[in-house]
Protein backbone atom coordinates (compact mmCIF):
# COMPACT_ATOMS: atom_id res chain seq x y z
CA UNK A 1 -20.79 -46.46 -0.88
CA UNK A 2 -17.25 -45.57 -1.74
CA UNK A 3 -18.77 -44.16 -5.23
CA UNK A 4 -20.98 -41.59 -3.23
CA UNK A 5 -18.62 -40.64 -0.48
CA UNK A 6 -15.48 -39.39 -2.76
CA UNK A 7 -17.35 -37.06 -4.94
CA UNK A 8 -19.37 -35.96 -2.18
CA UNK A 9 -16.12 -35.39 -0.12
CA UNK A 10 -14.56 -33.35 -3.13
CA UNK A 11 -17.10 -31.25 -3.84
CA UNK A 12 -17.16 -29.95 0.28
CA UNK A 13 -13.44 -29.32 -0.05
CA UNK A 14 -14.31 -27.56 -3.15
CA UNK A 15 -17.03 -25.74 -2.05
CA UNK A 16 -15.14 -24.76 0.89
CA UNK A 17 -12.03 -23.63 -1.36
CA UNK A 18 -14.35 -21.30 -3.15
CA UNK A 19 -15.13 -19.40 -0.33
CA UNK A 20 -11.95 -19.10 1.33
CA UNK A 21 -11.06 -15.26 1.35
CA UNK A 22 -7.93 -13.11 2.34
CA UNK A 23 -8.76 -11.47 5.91
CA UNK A 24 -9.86 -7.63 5.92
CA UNK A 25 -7.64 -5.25 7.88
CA UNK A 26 -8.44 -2.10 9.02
CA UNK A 27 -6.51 0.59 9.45
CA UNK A 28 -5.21 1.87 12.97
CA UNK A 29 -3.64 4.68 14.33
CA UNK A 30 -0.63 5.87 15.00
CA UNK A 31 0.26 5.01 11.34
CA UNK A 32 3.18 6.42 9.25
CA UNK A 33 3.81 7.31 5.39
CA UNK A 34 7.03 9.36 5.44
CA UNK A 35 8.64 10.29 2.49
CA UNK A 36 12.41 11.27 2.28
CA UNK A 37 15.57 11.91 -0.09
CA UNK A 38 18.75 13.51 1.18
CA UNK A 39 17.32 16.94 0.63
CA UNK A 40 13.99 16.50 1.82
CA UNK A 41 12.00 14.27 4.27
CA UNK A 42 8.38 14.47 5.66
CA UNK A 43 5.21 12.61 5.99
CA UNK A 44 1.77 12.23 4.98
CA UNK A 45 -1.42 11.50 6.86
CA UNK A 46 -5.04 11.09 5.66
CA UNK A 47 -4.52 7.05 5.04
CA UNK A 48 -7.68 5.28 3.93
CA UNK A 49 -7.30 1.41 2.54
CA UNK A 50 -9.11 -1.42 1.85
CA UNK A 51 -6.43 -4.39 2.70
CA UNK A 52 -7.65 -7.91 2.20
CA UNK A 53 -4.65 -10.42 3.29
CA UNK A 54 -3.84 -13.66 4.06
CA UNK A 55 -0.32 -14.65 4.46
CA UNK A 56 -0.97 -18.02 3.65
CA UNK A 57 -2.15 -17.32 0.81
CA UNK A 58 -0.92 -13.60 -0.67
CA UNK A 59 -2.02 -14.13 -4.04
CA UNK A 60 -5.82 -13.73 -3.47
CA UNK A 61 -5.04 -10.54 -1.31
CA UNK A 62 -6.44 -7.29 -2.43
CA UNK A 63 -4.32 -3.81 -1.33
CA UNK A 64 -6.19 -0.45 -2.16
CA UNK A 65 -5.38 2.91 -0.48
CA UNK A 66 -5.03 6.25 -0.60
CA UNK A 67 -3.53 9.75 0.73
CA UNK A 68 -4.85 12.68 1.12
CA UNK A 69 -1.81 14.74 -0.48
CA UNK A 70 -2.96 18.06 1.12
CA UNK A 71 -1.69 16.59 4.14
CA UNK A 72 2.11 16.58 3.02
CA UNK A 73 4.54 17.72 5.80
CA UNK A 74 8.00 18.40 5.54
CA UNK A 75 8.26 19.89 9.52
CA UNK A 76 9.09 23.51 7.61
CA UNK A 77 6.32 26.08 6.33
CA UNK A 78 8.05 26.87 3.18
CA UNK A 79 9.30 23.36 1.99
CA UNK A 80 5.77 21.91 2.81
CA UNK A 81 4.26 24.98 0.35
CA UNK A 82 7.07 24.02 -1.94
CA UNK A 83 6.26 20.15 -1.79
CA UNK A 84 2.75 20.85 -2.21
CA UNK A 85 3.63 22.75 -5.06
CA UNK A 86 5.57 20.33 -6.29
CA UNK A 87 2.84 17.49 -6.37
CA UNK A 88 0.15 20.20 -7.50
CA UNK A 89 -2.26 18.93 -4.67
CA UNK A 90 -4.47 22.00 -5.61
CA UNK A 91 -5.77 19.88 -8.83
CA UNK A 92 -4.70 16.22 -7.46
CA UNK A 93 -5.57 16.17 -3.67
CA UNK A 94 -5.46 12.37 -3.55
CA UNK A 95 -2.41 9.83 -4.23
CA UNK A 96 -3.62 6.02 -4.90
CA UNK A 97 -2.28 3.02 -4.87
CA UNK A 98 -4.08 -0.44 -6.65
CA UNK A 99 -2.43 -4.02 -6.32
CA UNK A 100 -2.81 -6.01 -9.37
CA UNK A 101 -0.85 -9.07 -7.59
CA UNK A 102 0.47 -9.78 -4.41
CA UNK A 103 3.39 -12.70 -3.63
CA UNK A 104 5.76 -13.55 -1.11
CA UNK A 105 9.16 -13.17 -1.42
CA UNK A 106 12.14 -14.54 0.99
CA UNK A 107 11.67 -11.85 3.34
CA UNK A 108 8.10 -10.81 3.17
CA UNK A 109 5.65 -9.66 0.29
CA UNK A 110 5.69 -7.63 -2.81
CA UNK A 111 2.60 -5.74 -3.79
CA UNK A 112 2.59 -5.29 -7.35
CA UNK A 113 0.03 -2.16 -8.55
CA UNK A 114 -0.69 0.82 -9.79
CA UNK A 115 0.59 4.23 -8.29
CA UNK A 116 -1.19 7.47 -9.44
CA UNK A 117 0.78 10.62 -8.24
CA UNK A 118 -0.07 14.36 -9.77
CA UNK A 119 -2.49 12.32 -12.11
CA UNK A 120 -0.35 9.76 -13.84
CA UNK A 121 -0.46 5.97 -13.17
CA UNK A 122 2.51 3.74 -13.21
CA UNK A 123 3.54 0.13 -12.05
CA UNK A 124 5.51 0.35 -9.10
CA UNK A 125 6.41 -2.43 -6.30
CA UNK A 126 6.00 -2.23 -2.38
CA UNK A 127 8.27 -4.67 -0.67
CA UNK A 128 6.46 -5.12 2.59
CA UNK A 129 6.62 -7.70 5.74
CA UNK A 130 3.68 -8.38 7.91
CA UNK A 131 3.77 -8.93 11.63
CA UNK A 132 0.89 -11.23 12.95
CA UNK A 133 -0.44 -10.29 16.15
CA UNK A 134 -3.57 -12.39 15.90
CA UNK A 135 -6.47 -9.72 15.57
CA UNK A 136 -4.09 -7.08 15.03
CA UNK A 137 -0.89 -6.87 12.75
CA UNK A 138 1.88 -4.29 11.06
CA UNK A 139 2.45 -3.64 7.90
CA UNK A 140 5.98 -2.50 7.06
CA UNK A 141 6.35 -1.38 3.73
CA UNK A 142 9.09 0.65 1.35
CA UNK A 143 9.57 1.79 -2.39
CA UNK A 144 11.03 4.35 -3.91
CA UNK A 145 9.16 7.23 -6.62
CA UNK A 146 11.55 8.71 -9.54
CA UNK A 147 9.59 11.79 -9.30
CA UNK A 148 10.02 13.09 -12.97
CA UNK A 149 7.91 9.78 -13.73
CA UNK A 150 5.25 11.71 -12.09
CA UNK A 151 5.68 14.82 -13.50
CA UNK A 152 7.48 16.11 -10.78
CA UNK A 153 10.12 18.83 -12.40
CA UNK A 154 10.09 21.60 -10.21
CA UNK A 155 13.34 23.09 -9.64
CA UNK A 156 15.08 21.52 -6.30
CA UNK A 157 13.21 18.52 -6.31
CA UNK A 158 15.12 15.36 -5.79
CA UNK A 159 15.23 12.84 -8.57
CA UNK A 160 13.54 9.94 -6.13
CA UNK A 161 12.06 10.02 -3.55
CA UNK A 162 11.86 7.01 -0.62
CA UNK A 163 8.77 5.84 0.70
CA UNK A 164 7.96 3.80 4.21
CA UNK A 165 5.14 2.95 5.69
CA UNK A 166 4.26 1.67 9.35
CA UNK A 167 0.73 0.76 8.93
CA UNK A 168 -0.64 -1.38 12.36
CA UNK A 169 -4.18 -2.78 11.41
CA UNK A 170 -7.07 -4.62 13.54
CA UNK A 171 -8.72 -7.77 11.26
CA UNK A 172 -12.38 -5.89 10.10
């Protein structure tokens, strides 16, 4: 009997492994992406992401999103048409980010991907935390662009840039 039950036992925890997922979030508003550097600061809107999480488990999570760049505002009409500029949102309307690995760290996550910004790709890193409300959560997130990495020369523009995000999400 013993010979029947054990295999059969380890194949349902198996089985049931294999179809464990990270939960989907959705997006809520009021969100934030702001953007800011001594000489400039501003934010973004136009968020759209796919977000599959689980805390318990951050390394089968799945982070995709992305900004509509057209919506950059810096609070003044000429720095936003300079900023705009800047990013060239005229051929590259959209800014994306891919995870290709998610882990915890001691104080939250890290979100290892893919940025693309004025059409080039790099690695970059989001340090984020995660506040579980039950259905709903927040996402908390920073990193910082060197904006010549993009291809961001313009005169005036700052050499980095500092992201944060404020992202509160309902489970999809």
């Amino acid at each position: 009997m013993k010979k029947i039950i054990y295999p059969a036992l380890i194949a349902l925890v198996i089985g049931v492994t294999a179809f464990a997922a990270a939960i989907e979030w959705k997006v809520k508003d009021p969100y934030e992406v702001k953007f800011a550097n001594g000489k400039i600061h501003g934010e973004f809107q136009g968020l759209k992401a796919n977000i599959q999480f689980d805390k318990a488990h951050p390394e089968e999570s799945k982070i995709s999103a992305t900004i509509d760049a057209t919506t950059l505002s810096t609070g003044f009409f000429i720095k936003t048409s300079h900023s705009k500029d800047a990013i060239d949102v005229d051929h590259y309307p959209n800014i994306t980010f891919t995870s290709t690995a998610v882990s915890k760290t001691g104080s939250g996550y890290d979100a290892n991907g893919k940025l693309t910004l004025k059409g080039v790709t790099k690695p970059i890193t989001i340090h984020f935390t995660f506040d579980d409300k039950g259905n709903e959560g927040l996402f908390k997130g920073t990193f910082k662009v060197i904006t010549k990495d993009f291809g961001i020369t313009k005169h005036g523009a700052p050499d980095f840039l500092d992201i944060s995000l404020n992202v509160p999400v309902s489970k999809g």
